[in-house]
PDB file of N, CA and C in Angstrom:
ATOM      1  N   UNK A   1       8.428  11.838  -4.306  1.00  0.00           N
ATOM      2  CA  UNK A   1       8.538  11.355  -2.957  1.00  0.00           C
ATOM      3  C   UNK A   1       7.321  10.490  -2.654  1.00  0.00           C
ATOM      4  N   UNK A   2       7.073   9.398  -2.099  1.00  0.00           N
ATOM      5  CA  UNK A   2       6.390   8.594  -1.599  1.00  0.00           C
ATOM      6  C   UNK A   2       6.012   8.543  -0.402  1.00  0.00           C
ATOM      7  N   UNK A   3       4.920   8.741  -0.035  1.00  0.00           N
ATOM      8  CA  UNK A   3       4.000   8.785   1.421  1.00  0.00           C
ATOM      9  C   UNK A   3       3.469   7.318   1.615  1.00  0.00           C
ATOM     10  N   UNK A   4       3.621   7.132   2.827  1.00  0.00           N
ATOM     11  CA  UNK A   4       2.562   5.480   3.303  1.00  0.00           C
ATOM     12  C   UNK A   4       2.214   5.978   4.857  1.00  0.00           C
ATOM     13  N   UNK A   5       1.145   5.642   4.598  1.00  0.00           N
ATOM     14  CA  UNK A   5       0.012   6.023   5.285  1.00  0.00           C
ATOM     15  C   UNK A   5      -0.579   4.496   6.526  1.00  0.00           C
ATOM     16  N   UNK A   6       0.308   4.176   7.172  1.00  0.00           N
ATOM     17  CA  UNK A   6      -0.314   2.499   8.200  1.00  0.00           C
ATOM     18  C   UNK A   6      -1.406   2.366   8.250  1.00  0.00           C
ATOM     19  N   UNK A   7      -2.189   1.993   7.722  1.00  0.00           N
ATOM     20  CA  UNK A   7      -3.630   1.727   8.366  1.00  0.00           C
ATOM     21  C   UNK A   7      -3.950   0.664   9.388  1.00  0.00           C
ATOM     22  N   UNK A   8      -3.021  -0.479   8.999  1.00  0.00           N
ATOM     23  CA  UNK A   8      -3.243  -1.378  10.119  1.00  0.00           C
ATOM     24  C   UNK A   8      -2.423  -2.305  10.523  1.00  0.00           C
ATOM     25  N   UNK A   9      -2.116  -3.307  11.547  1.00  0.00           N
ATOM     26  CA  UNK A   9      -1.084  -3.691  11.853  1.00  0.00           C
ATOM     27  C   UNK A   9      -1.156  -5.212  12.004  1.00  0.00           C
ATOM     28  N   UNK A  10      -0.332  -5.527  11.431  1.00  0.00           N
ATOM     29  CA  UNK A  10      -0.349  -7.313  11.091  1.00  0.00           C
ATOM     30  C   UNK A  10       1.138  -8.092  12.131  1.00  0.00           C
ATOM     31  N   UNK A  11       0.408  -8.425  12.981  1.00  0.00           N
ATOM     32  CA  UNK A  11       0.964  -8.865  13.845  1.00  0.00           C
ATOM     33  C   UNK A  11       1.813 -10.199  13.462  1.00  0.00           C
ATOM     34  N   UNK A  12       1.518 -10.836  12.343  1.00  0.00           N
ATOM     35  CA  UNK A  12       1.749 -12.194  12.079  1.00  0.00           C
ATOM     36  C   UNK A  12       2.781 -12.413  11.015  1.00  0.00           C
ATOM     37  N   UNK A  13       2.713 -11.408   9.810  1.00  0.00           N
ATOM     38  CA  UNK A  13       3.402 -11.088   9.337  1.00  0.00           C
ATOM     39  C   UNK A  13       5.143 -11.278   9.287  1.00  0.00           C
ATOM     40  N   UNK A  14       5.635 -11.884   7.968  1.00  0.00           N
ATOM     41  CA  UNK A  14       7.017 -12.147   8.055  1.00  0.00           C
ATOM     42  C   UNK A  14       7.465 -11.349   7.574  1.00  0.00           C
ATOM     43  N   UNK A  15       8.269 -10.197   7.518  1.00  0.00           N
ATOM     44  CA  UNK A  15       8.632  -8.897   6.879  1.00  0.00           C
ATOM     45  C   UNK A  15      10.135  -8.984   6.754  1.00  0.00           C
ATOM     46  N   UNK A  16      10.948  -8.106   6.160  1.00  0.00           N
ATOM     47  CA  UNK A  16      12.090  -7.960   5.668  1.00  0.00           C
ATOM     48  C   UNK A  16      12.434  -6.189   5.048  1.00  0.00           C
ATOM     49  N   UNK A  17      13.498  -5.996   5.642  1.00  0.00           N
ATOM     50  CA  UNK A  17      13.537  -4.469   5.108  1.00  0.00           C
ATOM     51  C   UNK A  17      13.685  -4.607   3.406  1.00  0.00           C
ATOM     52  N   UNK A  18      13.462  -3.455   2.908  1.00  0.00           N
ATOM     53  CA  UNK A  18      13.167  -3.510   1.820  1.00  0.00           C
ATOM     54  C   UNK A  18      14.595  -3.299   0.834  1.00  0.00           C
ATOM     55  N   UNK A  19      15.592  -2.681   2.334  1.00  0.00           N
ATOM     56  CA  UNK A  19      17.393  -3.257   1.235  1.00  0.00           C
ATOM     57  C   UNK A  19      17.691  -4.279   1.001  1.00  0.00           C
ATOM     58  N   UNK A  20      16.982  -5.278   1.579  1.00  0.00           N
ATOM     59  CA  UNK A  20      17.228  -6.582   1.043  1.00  0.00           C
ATOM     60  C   UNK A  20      16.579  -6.963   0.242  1.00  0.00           C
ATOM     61  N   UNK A  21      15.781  -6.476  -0.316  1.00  0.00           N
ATOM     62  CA  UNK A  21      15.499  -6.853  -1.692  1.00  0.00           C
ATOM     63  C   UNK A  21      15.799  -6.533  -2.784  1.00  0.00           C
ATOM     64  N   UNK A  22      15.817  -7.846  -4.152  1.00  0.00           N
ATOM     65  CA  UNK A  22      17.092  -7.826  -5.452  1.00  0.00           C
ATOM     66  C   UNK A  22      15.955  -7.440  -6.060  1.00  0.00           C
ATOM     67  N   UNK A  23      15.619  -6.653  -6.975  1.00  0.00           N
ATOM     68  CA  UNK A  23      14.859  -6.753  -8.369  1.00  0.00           C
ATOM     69  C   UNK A  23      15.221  -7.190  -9.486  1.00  0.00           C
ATOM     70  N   UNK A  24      14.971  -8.533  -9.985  1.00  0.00           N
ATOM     71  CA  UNK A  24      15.864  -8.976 -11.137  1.00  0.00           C
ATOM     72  C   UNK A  24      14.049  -9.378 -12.413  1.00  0.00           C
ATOM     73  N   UNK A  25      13.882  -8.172 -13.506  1.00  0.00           N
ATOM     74  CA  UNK A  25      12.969  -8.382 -14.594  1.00  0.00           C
ATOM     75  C   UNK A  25      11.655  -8.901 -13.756  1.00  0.00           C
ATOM     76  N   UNK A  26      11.092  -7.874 -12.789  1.00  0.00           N
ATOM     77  CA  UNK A  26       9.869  -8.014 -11.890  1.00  0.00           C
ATOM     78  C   UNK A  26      10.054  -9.132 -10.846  1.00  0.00           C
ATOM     79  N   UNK A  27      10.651  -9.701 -10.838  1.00  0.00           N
ATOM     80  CA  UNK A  27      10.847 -11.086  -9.612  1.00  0.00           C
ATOM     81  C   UNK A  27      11.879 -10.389  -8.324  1.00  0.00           C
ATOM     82  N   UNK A  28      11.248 -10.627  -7.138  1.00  0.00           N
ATOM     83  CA  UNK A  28      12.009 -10.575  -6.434  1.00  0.00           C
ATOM     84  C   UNK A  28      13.165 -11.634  -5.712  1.00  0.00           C
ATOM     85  N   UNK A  29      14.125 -11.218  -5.083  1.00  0.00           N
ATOM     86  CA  UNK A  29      14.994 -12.444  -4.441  1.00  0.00           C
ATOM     87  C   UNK A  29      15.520 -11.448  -3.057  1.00  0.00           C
ATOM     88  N   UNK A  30      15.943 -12.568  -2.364  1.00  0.00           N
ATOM     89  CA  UNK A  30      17.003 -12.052  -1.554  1.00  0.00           C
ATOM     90  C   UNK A  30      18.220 -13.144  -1.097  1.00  0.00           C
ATOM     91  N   UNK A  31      19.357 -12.711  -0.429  1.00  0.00           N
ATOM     92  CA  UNK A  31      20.083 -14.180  -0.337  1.00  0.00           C
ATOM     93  C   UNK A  31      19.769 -14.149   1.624  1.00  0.00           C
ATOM     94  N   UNK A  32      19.895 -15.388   1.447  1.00  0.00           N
ATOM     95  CA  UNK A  32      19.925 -16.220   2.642  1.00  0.00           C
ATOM     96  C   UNK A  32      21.471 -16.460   2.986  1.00  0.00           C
ATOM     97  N   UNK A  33      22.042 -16.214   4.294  1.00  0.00           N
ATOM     98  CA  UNK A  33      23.013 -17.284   4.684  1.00  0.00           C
ATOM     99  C   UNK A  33      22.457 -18.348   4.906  1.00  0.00           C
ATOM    100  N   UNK A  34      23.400 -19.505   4.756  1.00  0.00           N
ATOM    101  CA  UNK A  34      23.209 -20.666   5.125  1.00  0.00           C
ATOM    102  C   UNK A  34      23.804 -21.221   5.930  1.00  0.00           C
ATOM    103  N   UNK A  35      25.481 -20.635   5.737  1.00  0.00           N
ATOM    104  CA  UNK A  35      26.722 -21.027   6.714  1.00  0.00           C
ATOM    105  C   UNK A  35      27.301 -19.675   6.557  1.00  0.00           C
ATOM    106  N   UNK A  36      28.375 -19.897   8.028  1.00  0.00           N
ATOM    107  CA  UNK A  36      29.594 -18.935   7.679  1.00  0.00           C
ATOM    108  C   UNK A  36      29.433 -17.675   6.673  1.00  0.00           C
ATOM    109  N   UNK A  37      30.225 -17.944   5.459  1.00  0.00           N
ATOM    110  CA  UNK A  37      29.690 -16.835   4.564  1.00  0.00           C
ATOM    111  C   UNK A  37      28.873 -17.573   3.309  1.00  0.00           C
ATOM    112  N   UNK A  38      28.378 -18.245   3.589  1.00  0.00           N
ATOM    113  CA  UNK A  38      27.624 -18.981   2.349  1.00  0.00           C
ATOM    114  C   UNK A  38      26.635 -17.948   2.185  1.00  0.00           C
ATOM    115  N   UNK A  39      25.976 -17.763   1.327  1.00  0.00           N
ATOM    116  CA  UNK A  39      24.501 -17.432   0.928  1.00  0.00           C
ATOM    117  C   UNK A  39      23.942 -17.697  -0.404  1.00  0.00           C
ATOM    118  N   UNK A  40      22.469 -18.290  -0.326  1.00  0.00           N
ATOM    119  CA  UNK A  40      21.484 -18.584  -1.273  1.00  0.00           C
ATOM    120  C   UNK A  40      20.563 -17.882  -1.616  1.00  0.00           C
ATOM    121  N   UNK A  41      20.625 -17.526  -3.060  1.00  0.00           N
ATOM    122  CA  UNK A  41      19.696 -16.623  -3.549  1.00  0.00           C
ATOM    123  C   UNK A  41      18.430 -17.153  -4.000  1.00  0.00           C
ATOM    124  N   UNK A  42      17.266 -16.309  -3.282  1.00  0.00           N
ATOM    125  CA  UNK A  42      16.275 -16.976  -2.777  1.00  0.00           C
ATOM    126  C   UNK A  42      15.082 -16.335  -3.270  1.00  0.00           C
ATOM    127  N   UNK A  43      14.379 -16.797  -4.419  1.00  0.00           N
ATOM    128  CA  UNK A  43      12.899 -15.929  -5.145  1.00  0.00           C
ATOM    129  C   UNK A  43      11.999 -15.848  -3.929  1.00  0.00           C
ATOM    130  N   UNK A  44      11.543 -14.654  -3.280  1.00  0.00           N
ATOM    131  CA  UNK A  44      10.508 -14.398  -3.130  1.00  0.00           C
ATOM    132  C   UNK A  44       9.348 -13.980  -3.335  1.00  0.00           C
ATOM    133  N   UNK A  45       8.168 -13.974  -2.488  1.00  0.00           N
ATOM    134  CA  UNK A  45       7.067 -13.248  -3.186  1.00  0.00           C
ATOM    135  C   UNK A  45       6.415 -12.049  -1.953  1.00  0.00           C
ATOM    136  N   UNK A  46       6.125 -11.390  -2.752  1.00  0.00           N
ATOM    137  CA  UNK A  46       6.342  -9.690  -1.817  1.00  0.00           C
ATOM    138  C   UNK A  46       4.375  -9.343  -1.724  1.00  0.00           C
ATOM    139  N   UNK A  47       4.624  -9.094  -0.604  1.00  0.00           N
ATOM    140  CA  UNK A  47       3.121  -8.775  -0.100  1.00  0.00           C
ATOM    141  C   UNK A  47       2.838  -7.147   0.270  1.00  0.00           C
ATOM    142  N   UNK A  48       2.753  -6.420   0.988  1.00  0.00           N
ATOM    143  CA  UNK A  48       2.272  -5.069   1.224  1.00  0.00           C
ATOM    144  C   UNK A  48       3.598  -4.325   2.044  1.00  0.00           C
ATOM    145  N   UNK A  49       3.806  -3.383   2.032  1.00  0.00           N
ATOM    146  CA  UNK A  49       5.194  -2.956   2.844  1.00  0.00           C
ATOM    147  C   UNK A  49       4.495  -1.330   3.485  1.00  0.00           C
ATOM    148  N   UNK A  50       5.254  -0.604   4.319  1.00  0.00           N
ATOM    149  CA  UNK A  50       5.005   0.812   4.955  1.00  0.00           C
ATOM    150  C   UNK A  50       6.190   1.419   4.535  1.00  0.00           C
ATOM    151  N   UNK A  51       6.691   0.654   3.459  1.00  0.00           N
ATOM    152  CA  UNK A  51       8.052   2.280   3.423  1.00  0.00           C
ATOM    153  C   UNK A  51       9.229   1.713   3.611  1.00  0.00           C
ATOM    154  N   UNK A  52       9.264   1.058   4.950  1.00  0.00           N
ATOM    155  CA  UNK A  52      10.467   1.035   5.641  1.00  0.00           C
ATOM    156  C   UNK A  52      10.859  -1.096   5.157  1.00  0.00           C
ATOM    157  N   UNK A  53       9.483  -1.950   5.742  1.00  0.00           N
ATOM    158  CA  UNK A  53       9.634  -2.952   5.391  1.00  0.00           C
ATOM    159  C   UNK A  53       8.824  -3.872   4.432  1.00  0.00           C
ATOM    160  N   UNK A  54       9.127  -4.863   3.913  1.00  0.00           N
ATOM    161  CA  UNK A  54       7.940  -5.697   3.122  1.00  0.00           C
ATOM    162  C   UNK A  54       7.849  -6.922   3.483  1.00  0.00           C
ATOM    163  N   UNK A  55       6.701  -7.023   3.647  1.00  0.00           N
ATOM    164  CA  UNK A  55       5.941  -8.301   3.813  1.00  0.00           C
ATOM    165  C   UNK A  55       6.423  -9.399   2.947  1.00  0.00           C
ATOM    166  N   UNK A  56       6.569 -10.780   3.668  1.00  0.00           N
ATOM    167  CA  UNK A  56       7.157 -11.872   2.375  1.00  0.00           C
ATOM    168  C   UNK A  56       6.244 -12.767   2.279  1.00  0.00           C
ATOM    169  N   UNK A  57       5.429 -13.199   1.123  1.00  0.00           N
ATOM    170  CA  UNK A  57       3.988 -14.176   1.221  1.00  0.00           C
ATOM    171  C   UNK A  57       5.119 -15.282   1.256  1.00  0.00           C
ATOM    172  N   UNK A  58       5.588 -15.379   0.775  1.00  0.00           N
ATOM    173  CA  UNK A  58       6.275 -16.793   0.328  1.00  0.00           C
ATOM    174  C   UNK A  58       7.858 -17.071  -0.527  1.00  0.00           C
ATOM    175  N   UNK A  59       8.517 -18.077   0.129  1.00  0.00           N
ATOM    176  CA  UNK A  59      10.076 -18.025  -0.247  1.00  0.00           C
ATOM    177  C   UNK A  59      10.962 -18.040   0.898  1.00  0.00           C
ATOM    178  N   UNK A  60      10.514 -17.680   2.070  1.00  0.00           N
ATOM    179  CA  UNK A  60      11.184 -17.740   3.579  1.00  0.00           C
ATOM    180  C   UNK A  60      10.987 -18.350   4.304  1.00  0.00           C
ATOM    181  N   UNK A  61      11.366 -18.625   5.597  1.00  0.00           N
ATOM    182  CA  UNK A  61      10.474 -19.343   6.707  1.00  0.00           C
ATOM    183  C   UNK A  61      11.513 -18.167   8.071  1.00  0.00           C
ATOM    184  N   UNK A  62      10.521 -17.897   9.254  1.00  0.00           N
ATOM    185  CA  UNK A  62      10.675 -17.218  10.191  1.00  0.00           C
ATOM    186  C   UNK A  62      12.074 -18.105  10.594  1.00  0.00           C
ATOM    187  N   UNK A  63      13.037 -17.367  11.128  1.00  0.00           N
ATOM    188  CA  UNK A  63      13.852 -17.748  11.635  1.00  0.00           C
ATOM    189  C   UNK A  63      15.544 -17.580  10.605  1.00  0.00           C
ATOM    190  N   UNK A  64      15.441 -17.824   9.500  1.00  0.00           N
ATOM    191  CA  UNK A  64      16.418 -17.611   8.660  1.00  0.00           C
ATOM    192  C   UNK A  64      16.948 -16.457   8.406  1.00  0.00           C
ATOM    193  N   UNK A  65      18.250 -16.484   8.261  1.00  0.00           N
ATOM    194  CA  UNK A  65      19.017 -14.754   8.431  1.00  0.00           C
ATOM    195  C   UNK A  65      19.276 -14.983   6.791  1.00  0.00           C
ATOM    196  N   UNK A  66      18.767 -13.318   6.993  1.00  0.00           N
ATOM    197  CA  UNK A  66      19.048 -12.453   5.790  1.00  0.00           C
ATOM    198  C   UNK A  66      19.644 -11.364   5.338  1.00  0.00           C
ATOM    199  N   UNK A  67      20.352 -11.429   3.952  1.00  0.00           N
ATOM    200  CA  UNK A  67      21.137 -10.495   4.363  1.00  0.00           C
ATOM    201  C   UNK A  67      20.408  -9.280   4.435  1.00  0.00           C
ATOM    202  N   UNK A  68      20.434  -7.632   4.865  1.00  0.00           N
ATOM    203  CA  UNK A  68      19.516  -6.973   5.027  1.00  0.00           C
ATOM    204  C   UNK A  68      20.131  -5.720   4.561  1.00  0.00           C
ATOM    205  N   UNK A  69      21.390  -5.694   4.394  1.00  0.00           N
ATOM    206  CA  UNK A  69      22.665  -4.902   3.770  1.00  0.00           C
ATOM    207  C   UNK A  69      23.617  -5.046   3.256  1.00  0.00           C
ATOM    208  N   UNK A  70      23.768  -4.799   2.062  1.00  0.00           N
ATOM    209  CA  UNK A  70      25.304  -5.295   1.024  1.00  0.00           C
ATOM    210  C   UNK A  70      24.315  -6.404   0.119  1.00  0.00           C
ATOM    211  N   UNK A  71      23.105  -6.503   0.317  1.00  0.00           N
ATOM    212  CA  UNK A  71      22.464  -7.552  -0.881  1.00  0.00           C
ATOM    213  C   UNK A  71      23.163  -7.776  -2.074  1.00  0.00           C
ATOM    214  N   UNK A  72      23.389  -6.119  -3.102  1.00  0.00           N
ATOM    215  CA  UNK A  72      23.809  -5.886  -3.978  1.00  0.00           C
ATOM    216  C   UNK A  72      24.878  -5.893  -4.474  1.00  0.00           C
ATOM    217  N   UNK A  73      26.200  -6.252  -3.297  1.00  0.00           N
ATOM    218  CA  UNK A  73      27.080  -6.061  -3.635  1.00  0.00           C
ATOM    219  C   UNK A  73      27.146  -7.963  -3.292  1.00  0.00           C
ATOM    220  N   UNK A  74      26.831  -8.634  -2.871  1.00  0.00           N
ATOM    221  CA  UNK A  74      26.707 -10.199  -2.871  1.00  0.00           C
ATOM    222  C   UNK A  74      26.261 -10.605  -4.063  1.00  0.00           C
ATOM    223  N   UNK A  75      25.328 -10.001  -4.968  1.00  0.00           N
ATOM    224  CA  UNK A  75      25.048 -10.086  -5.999  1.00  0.00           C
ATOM    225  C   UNK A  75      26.315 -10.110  -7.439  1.00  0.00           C
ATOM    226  N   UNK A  76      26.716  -8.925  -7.012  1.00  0.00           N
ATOM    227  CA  UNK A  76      27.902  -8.329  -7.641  1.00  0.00           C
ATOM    228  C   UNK A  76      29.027  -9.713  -7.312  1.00  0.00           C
ATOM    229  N   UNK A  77      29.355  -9.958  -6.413  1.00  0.00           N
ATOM    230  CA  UNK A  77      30.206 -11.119  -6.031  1.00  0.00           C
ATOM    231  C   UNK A  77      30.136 -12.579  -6.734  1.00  0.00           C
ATOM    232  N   UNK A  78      29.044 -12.853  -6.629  1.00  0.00           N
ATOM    233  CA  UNK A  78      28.398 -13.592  -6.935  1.00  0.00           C
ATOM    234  C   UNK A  78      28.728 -14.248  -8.680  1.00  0.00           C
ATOM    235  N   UNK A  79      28.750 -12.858  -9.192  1.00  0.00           N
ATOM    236  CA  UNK A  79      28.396 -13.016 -10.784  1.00  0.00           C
ATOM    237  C   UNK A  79      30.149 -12.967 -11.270  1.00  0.00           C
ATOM    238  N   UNK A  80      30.617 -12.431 -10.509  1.00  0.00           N
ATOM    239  CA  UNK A  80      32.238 -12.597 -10.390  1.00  0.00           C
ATOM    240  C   UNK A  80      33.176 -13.184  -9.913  1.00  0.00           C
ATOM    241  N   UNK A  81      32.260 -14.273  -8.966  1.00  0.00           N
ATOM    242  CA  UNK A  81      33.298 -15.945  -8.248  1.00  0.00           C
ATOM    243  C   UNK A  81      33.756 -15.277  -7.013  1.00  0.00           C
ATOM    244  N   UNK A  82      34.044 -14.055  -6.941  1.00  0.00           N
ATOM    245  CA  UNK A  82      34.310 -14.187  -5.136  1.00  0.00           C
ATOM    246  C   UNK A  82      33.576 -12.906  -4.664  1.00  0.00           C
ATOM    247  N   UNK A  83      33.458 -13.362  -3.047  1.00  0.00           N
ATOM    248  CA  UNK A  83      33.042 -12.864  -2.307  1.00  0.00           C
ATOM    249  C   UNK A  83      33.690 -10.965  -1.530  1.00  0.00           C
ATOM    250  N   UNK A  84      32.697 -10.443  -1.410  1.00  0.00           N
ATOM    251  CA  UNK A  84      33.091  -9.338  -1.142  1.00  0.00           C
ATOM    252  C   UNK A  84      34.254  -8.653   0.170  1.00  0.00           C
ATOM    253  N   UNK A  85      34.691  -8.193   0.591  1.00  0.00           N
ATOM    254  CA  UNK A  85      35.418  -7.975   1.601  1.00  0.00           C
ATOM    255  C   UNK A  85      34.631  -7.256   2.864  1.00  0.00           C
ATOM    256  N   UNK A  86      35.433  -7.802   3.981  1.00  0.00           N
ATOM    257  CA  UNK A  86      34.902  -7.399   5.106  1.00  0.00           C
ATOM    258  C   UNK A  86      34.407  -6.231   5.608  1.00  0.00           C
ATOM    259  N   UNK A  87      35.153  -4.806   4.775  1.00  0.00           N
ATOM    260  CA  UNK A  87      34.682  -3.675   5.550  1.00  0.00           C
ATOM    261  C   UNK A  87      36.023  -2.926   5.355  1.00  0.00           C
ATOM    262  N   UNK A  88      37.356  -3.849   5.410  1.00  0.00           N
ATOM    263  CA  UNK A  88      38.437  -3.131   5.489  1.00  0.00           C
ATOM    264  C   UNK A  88      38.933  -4.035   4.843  1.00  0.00           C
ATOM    265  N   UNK A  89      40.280  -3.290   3.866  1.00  0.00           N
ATOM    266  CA  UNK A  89      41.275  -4.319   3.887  1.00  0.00           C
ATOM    267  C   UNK A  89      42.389  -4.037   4.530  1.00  0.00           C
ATOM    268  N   UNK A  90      43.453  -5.230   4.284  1.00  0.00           N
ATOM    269  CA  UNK A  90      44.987  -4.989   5.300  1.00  0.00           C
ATOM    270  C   UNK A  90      45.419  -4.657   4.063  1.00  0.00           C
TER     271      UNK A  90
END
């Protein structure tokens, strides 16, 4: 089990929960929408986290949506030409 301990608080900081992040052979990514259901898979670089989120040095810019859940299964999609389903099917 893993303990984190806050020591201090970075107000400036661009963070991202940490389900959105891919581990692919030490590199991180995450995808970006771009449109609709588009998304771009996007190398980042990972700075200090508390557990819950991580810090992004670089690879983002404030304002861009990410996915923050189902990363893995966009991944999965991805490597197989289509896209995942909504939640339900008919």
């Amino acid at each position: 089990m893993d303990t984190y301990l806050r020591t201090a608080n970075n107000q400036q900081a661009l963070t991202v929960p940490k389900s959105a992040l891919i581990e692919e052979q030490g590199i991180f990514y995450v995808y970006v929408q771009t449109e609709g259901e588009s998304f771009q898979k996007r190398e980042v670089k990972t700075g200090s986290n508390d557990g819950v989120n991580v810090q992004i040095l670089s690879g983002l810019t404030p304002g861009e949506r990410v996915v923050s859940k189902g990363a893995y299964q966009i991944k999965l999609s991805s490597m197989s030409g289509t896209m995942p389903a909504h939640g339900h099917e008919h």
